[in-house]
Protein backbone atom coordinates (compact mmCIF):
# COMPACT_ATOMS: atom_id res chain seq x y z
CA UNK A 1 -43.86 56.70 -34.27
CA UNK A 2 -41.70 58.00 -31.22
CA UNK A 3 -43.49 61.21 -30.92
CA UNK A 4 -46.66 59.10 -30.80
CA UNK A 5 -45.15 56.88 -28.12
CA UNK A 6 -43.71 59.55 -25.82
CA UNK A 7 -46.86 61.32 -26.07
CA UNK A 8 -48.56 58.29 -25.04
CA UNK A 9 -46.12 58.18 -22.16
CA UNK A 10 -46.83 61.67 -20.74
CA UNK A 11 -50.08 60.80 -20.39
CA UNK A 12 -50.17 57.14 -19.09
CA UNK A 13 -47.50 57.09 -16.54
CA UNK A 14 -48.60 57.55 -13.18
CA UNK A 15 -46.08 58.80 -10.47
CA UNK A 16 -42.99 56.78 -9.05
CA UNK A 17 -45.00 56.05 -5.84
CA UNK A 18 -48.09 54.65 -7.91
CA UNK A 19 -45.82 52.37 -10.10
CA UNK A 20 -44.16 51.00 -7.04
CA UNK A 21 -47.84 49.76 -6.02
CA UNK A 22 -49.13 48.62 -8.98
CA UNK A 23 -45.56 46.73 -9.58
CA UNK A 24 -46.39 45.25 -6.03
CA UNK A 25 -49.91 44.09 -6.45
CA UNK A 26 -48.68 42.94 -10.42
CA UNK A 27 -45.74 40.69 -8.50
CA UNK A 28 -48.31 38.97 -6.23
CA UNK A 29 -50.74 38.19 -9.01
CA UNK A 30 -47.85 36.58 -10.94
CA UNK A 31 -46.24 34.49 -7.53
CA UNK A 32 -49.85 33.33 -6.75
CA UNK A 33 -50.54 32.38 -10.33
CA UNK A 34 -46.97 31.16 -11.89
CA UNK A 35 -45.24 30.16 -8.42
CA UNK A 36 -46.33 26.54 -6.10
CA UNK A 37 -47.37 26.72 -2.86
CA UNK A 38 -44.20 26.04 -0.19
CA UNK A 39 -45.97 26.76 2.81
CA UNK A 40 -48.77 23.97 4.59
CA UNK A 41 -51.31 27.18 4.00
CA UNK A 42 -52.42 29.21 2.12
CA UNK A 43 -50.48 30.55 -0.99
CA UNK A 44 -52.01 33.74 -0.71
CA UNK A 45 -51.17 34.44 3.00
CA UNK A 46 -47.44 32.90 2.32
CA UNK A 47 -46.76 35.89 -0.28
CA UNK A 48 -48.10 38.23 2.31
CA UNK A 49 -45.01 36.93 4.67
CA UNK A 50 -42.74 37.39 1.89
CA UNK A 51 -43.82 40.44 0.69
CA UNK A 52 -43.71 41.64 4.92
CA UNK A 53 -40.29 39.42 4.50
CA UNK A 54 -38.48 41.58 2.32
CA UNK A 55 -40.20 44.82 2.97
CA UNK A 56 -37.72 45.39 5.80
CA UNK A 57 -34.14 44.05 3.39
CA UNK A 58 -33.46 47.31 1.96
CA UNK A 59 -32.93 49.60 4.99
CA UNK A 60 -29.09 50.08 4.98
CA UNK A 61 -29.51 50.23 1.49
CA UNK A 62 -32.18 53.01 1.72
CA UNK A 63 -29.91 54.97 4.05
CA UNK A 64 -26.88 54.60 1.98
CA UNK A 65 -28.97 56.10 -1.02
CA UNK A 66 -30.73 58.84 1.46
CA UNK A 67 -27.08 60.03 2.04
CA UNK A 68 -25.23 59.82 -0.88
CA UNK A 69 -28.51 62.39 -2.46
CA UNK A 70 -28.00 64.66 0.29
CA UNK A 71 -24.53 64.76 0.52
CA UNK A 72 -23.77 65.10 -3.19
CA UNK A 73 -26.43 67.90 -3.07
CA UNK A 74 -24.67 69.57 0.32
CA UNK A 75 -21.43 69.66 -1.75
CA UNK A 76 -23.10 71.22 -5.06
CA UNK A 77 -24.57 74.30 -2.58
CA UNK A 78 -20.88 74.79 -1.24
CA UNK A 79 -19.59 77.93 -2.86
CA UNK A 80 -16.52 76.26 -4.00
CA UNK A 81 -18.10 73.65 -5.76
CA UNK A 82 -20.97 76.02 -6.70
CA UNK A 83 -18.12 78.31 -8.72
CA UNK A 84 -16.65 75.54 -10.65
CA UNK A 85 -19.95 74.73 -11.56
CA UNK A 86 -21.24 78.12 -12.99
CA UNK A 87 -17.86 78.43 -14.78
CA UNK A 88 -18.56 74.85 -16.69
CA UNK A 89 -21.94 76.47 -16.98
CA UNK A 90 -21.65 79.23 -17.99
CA UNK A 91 -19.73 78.29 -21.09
CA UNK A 92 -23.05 76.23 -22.25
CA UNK A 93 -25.29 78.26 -24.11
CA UNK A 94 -27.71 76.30 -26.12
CA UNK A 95 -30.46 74.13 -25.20
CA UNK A 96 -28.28 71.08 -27.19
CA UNK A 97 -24.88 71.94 -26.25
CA UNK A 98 -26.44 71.05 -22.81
CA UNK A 99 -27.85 67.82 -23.44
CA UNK A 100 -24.79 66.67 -25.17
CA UNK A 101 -22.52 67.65 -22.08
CA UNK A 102 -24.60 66.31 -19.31
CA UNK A 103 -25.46 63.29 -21.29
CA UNK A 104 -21.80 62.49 -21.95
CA UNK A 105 -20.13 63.37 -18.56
CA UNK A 106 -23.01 61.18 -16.63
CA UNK A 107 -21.96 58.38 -18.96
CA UNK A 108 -18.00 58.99 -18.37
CA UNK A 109 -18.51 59.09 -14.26
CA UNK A 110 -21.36 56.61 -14.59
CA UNK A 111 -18.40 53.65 -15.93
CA UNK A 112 -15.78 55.15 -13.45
CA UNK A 113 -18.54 54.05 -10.56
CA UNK A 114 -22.62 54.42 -10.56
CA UNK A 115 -22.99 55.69 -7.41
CA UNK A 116 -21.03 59.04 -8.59
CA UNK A 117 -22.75 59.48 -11.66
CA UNK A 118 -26.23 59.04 -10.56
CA UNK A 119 -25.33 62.04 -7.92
CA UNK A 120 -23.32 63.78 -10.76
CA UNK A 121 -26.20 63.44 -13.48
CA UNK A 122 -28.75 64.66 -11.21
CA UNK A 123 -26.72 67.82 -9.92
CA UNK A 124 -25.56 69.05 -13.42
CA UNK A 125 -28.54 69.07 -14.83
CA UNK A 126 -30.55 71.09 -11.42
CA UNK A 127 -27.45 73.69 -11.98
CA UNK A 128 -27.72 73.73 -15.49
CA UNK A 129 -31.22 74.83 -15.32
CA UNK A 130 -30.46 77.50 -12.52
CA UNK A 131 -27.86 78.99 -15.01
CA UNK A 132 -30.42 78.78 -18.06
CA UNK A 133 -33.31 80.55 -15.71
CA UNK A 134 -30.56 82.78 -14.47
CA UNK A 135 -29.46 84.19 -17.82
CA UNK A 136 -32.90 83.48 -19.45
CA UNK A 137 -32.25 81.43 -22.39
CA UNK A 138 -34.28 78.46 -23.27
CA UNK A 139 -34.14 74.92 -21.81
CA UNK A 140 -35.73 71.70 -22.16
CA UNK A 141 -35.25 70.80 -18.63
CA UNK A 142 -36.59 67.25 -18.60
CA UNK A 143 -34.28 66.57 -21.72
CA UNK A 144 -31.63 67.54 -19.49
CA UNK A 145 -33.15 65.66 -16.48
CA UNK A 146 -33.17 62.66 -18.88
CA UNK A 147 -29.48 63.16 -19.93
CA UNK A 148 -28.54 63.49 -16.54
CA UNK A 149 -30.20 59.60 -15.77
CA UNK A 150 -28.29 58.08 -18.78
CA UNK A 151 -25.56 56.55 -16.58
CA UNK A 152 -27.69 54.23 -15.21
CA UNK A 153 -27.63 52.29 -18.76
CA UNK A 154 -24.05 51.78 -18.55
CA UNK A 155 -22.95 51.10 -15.02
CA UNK A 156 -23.01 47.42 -14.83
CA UNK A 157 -20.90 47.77 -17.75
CA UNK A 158 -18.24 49.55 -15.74
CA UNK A 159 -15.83 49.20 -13.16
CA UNK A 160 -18.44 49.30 -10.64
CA UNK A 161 -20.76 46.18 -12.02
CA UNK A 162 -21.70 43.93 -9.49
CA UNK A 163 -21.30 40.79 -11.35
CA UNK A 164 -18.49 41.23 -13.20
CA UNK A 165 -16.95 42.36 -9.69
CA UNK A 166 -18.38 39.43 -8.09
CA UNK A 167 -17.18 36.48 -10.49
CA UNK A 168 -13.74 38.05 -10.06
CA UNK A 169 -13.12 37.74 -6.57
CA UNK A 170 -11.79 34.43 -5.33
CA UNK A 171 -14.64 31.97 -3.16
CA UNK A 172 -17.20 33.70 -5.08
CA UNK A 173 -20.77 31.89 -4.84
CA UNK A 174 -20.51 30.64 -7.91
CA UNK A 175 -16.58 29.96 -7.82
CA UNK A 176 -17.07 25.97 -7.76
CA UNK A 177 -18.57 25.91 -11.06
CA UNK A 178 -17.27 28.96 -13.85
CA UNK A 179 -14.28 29.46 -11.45
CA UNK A 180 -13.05 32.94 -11.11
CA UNK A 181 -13.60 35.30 -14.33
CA UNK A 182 -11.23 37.96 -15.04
CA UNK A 183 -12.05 41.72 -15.15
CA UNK A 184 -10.35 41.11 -18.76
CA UNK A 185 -13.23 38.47 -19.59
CA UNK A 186 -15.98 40.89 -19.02
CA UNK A 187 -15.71 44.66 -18.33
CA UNK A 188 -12.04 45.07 -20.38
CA UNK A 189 -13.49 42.58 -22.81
CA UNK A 190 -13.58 43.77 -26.16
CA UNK A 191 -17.17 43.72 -26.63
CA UNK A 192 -17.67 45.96 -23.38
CA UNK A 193 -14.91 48.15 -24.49
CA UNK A 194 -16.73 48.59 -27.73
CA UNK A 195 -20.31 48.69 -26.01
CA UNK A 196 -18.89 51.64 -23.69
CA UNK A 197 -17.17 53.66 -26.26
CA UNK A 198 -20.68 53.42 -28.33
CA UNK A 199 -22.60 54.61 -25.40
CA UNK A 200 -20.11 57.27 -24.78
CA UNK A 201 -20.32 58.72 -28.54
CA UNK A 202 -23.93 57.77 -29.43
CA UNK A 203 -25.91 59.01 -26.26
CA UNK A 204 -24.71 62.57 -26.17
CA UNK A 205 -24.97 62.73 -30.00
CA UNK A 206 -28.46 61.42 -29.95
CA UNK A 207 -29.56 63.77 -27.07
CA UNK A 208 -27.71 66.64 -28.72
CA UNK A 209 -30.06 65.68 -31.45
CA UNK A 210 -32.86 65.98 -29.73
CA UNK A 211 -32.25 69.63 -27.95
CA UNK A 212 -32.05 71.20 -30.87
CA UNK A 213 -35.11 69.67 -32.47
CA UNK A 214 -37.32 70.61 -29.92
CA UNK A 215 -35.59 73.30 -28.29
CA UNK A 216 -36.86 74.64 -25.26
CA UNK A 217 -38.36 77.15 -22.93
CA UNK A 218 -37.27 79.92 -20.49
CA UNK A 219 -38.10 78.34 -17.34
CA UNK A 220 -37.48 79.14 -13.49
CA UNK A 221 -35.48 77.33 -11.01
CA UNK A 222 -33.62 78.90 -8.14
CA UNK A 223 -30.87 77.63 -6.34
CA UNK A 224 -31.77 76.26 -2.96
CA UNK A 225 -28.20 77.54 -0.79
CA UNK A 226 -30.51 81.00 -0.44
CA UNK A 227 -30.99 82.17 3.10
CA UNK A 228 -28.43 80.34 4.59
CA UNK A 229 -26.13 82.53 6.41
CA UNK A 230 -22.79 81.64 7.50
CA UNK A 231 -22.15 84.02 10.25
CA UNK A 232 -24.92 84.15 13.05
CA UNK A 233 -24.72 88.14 13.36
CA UNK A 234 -25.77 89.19 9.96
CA UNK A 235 -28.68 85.90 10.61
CA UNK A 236 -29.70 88.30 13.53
CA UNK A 237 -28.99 85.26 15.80
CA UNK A 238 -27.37 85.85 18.82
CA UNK A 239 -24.98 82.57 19.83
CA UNK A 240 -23.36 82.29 23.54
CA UNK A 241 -20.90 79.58 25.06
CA UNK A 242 -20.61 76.13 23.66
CA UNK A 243 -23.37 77.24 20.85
CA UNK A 244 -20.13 79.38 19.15
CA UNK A 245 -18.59 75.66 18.01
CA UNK A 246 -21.29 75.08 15.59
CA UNK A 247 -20.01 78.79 14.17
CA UNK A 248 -16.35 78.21 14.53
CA UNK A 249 -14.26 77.30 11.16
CA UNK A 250 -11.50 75.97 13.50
CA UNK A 251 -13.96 73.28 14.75
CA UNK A 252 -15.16 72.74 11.50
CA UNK A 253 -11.74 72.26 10.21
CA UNK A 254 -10.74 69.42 13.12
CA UNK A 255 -13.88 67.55 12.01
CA UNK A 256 -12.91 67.85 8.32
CA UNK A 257 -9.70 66.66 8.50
CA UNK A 258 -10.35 63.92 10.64
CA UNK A 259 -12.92 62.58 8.17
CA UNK A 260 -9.92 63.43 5.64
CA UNK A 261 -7.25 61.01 7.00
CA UNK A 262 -9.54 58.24 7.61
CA UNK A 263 -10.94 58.69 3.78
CA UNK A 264 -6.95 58.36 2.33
CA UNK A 265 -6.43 55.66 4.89
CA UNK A 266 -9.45 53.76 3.13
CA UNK A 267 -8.20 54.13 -0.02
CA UNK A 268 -4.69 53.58 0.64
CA UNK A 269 -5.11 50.51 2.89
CA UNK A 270 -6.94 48.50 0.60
CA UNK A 271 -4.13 48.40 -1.99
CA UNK A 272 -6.98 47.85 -4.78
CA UNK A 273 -10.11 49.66 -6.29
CA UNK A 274 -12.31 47.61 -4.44
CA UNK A 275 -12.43 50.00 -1.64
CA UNK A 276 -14.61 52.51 -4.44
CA UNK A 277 -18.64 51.27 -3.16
CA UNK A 278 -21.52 53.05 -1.76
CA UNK A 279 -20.09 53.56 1.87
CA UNK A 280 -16.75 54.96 0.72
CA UNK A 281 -18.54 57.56 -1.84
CA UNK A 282 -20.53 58.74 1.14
CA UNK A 283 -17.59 58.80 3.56
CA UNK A 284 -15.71 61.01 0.56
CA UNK A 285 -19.25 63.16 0.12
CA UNK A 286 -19.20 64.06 3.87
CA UNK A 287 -15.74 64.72 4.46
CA UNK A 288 -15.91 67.39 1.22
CA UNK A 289 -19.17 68.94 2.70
CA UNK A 290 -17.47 69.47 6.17
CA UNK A 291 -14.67 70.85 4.34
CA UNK A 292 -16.06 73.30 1.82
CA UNK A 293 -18.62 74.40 4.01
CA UNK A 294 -17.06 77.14 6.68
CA UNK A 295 -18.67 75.83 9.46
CA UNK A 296 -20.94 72.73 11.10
CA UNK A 297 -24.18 75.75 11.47
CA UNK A 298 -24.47 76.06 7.50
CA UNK A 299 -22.77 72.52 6.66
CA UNK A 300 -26.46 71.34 8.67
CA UNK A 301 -28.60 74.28 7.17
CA UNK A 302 -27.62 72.93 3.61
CA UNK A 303 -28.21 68.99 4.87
CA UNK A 304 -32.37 70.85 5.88
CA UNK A 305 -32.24 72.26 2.12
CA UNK A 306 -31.18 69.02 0.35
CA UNK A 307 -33.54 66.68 2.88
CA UNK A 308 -36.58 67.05 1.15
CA UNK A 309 -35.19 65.51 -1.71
CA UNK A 310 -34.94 61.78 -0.37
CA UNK A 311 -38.41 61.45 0.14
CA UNK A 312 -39.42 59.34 -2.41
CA UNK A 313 -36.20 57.02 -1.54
CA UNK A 314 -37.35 57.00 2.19
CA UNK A 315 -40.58 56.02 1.20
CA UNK A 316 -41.04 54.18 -1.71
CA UNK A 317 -37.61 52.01 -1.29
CA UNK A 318 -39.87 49.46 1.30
CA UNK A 319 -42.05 48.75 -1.53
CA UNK A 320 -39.66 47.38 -3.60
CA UNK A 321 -38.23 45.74 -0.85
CA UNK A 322 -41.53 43.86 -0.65
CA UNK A 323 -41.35 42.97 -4.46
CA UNK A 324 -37.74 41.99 -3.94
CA UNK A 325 -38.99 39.55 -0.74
CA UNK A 326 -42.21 37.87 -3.30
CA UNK A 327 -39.64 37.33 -6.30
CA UNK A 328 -37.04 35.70 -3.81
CA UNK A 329 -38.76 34.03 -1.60
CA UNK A 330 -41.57 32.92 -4.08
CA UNK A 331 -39.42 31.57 -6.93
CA UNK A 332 -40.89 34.08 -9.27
CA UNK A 333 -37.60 35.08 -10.43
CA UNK A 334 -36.56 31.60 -11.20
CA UNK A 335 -39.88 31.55 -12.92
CA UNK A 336 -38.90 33.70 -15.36
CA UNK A 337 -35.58 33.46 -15.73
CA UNK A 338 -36.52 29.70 -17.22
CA UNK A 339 -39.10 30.71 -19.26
CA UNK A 340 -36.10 31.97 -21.99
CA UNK A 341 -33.36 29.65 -20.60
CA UNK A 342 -35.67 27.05 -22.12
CA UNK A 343 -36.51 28.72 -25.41
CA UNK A 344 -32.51 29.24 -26.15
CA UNK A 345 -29.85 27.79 -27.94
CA UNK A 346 -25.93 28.31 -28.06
CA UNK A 347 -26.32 31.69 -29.88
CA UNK A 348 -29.42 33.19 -27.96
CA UNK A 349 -29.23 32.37 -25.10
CA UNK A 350 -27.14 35.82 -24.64
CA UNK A 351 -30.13 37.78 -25.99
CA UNK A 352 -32.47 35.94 -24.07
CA UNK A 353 -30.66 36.29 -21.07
CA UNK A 354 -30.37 40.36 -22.07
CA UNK A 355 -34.08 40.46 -22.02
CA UNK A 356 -34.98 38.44 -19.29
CA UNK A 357 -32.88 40.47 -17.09
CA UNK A 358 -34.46 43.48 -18.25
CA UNK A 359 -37.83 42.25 -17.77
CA UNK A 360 -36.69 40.88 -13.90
CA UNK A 361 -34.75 44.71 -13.39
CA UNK A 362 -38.82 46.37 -13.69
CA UNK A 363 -39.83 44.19 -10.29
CA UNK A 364 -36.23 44.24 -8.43
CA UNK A 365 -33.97 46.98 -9.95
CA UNK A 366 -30.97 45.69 -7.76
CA UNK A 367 -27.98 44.39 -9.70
CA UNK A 368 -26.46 42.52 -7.48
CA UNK A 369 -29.98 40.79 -6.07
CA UNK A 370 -30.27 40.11 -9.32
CA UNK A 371 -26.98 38.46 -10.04
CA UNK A 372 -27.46 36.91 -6.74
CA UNK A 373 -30.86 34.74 -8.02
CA UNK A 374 -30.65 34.52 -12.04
CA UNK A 375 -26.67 33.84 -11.93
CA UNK A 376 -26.74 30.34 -11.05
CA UNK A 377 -29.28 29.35 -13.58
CA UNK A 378 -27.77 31.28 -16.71
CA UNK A 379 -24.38 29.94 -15.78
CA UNK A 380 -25.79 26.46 -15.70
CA UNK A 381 -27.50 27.27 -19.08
CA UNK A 382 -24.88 28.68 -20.46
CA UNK A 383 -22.51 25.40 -19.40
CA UNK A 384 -25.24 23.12 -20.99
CA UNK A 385 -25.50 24.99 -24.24
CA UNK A 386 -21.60 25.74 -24.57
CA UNK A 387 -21.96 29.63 -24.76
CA UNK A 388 -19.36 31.53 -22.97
CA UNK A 389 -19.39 32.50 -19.60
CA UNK A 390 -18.33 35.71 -19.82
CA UNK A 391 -20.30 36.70 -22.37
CA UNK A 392 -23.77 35.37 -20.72
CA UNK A 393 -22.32 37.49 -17.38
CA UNK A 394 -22.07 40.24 -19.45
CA UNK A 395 -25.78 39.80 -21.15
CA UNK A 396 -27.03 39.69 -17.69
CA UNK A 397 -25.37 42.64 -16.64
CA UNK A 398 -26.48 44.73 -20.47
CA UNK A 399 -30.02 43.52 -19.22
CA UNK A 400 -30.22 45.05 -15.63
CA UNK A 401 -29.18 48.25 -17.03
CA UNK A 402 -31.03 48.53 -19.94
CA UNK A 403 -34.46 48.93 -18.41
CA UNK A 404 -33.55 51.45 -15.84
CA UNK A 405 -34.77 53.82 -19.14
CA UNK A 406 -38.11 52.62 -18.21
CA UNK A 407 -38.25 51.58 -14.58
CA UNK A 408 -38.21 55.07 -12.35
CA UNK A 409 -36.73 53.46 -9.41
CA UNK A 410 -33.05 54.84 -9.69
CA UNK A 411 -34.39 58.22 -10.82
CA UNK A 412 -35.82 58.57 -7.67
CA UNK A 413 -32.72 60.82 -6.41
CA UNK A 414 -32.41 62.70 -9.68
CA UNK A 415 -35.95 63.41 -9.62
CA UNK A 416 -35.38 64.83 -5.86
CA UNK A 417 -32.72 66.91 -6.87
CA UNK A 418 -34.00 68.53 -10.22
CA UNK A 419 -37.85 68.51 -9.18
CA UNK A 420 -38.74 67.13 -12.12
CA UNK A 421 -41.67 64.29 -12.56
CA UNK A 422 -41.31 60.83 -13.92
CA UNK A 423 -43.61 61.09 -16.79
CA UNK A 424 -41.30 64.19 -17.62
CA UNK A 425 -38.19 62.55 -18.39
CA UNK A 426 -39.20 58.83 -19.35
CA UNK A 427 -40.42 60.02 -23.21
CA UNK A 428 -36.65 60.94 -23.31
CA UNK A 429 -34.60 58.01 -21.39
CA UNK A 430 -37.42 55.73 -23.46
CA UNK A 431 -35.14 56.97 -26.70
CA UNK A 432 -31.84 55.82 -24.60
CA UNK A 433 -33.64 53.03 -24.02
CA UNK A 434 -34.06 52.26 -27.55
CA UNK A 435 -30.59 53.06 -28.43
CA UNK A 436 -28.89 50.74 -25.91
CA UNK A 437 -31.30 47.89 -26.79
CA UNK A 438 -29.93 48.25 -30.67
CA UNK A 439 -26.21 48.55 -29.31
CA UNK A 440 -26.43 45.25 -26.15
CA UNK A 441 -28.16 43.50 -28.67
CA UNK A 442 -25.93 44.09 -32.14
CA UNK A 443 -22.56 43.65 -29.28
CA UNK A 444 -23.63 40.00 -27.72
CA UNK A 445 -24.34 38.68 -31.68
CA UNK A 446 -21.35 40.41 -33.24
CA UNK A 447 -18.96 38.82 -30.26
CA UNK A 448 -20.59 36.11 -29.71
């Protein structure tokens, strides 16, 4: 049955860009059919001003995703970072042994914070498969490719979830009516513990499983730090007055440290781990790139090899934007966030809430958008119904992650970085995707 699906897959699933277009011209069919008319106009031209709305709401986002690809990649070309790779590499031999690893450490950095892991998944695996082609043993690369997107099921789970984050701050949004909920309620609960310890055993077992039933294939992928020269004379480039700072180490160095104090000044100054988002990973990412590199002339020569690898983020990033700007702005998500608030009771409303959320992640794959909109009306439901709050925060969160397996959006950078397609990987994370299902789903009934 899975072999049937995945092959299915392969051969149905058109390219990230095309899914972001048909999800876009999907959302507006939906808003004009499900959603009334707010504007004194026409319904049809009032989703066009949403969709040109939000198309626009994701561009600090975008950048902070543009960078934190590049960056991560800038550091894995560094020849520090390059060694400690190929020793961890090097001690991998089989085409399972490598799923397993990649699999479980994208898990482990994906719970510490998802920012890191996404980077982390996505630059194990390109190395991995430039050690395979190096020593030429077989690889299934998009297994690994796969294994190296698996943290995206479990980050909302983690210390970096944005709504279990959110409802534990004081003044939250929602503060006046669940109050504040403890990190001890929801991400040290015991049902996340036990949902994060499953993920961590199952997924690497299950993808070990799965390299050494199908194996793999000697395959060719070089590293992309060739021809990039460090010192200008064996480059046959001649460099003359204030051009020689680009080449000096000691300028380098000044730069490096400079980023260096203000990063521990960050951390230190906040007193808490709060200070660990999206801004402070990239601050971190630079500062080791300036550092590791031995000078600003091949710290930017490595930024021109990594580039190409954001452009599906720079370009495709809008479009969901747009989506994001019709669901909002439309009521679309309310829409369907109600359709299983209404259908539940006491004891579903969890699962309900798990799939709902995994059915609004495929239009807006943006946890804390997400949280933002369906939030207020599961905690309501969940207030009317007497289920726990915690528990329906957590079933929220579960359901954004789950469907990342199946919605390309936040593979985006992975697929930059390892070259691989889509419709490559997604018969794979479509197998995490069925695993996580069976373990949110057997968690928010057993604990609830």
């Amino acid at each position: 049955m899975i072999v049937r699906i995945t092959s299915f897959l392969k051969k149905a699933l058109p390219s990230p860009f095309s899914i972001a277009v048909i999800l876009t011209y999907l959302t507006f069919i939906l808003a004009l059919w499900l959603t009334p008319n707010k504007s004194e106009g026409s319904h049809f031209f009032a989703l066009t001003g949403y969709w040109a709305k939000g198309f626009w709401e994701l561009l600090t986002f975008s950048m902070q995703m543009m960078l934190i690809l590049v960056l991560g990649y800038v550091l894995a070309l560094t020849k520090p970072v390059k060694g400690l790779i190929n020793k961890v590499t090097a001690n991998i031999k089989t085409n399972a042994s490598a799923a397993f690893w990649v699999t479980f450490l994208t898990v482990l950095f994906s719970l510490v914070n998802w920012g890191l892991g996404l980077i982390f998944g996505a630059v194990f695996a390109r190395k991995l498969a430039e050690s395979f082609s190096a020593r030429k043993l077989k690889l299934n690369y998009p297994l690994m490719g796969a294994a190296g997107y698996s943290g995206l099921m479990v980050w909302h789970g983690g210390f970096s979830g944005s709504a279990p984050l959110k409802v534990a701050e004081s003044g939250h949004f929602l503060s006046d009516k669940i109050g504040v909920v403890p990190l001890g309620e929801t991400i040290l609960s015991p049902m996340n513990i036990v949902v994060a310890v499953s993920m961590l055993i199952l997924l690497p077992l299950i993808m070990f499983y799965f390299g050494k039933k199908e194996g793999g294939k000697i395959i060719s992928v070089k590293s992309k730090e060739e021809d990039v020269s460090d010192n200008p004379t064996f480059a046959g480039t001649e460099v003359s007055g204030a051009e020689r700072l680009d080449y000096s180490g000691g300028f380098s160095l000044l730069l490096g440290l400079s980023f260096l104090i203000t990063t521990v000044y960050l951390a230190v100054h906040t007193g808490d781990l709060s200070f660990i988002n999206l801004n402070f990973i990239n601050f971190t990412l630079f500062t080791l790139g300036i550092l590791l590199t031995p000078n600003i002339h091949t710290f930017t020569a490595y930024v021109g090899k990594s580039i190409g690898a954001a452009s599906g983020i720079l370009i495709q990033f809008p479009l969901y934007a747009g989506i994001m700007g019709i669901m909002k702005y439309s009521g679309l998500f309310l829409v369907f966030t109600n359709l299983f608030v209404n259908i539940s009771n006491a004891t579903t409303l969890p699962l309900f809430t798990l799939i709902s959320a995994g059915v609004v992640n495929f239009f807006v794959p943006s946890g804390g958008g997400q949280w933002a909109v369906q939030g207020p009306v599961i905690m309501e439901a969940a207030k009317q119904l007497g289920t726990s709050i915690p528990h329906a925060i957590m079933a929220l969160a579960y359901g954004d992650e789950w469907t990342n397996m199946l919605q390309p959006f936040w593979a985006l950078p992975l697929l930059g970085i390892t070259g691989l397609k889509a419709k490559q990987i997604v018969p794979y994370t479509f197998i995490l995707f069925l695993t996580g299902g069976v373990i949110f789903a057997a968690a928010l009934l057993l604990f609830g």
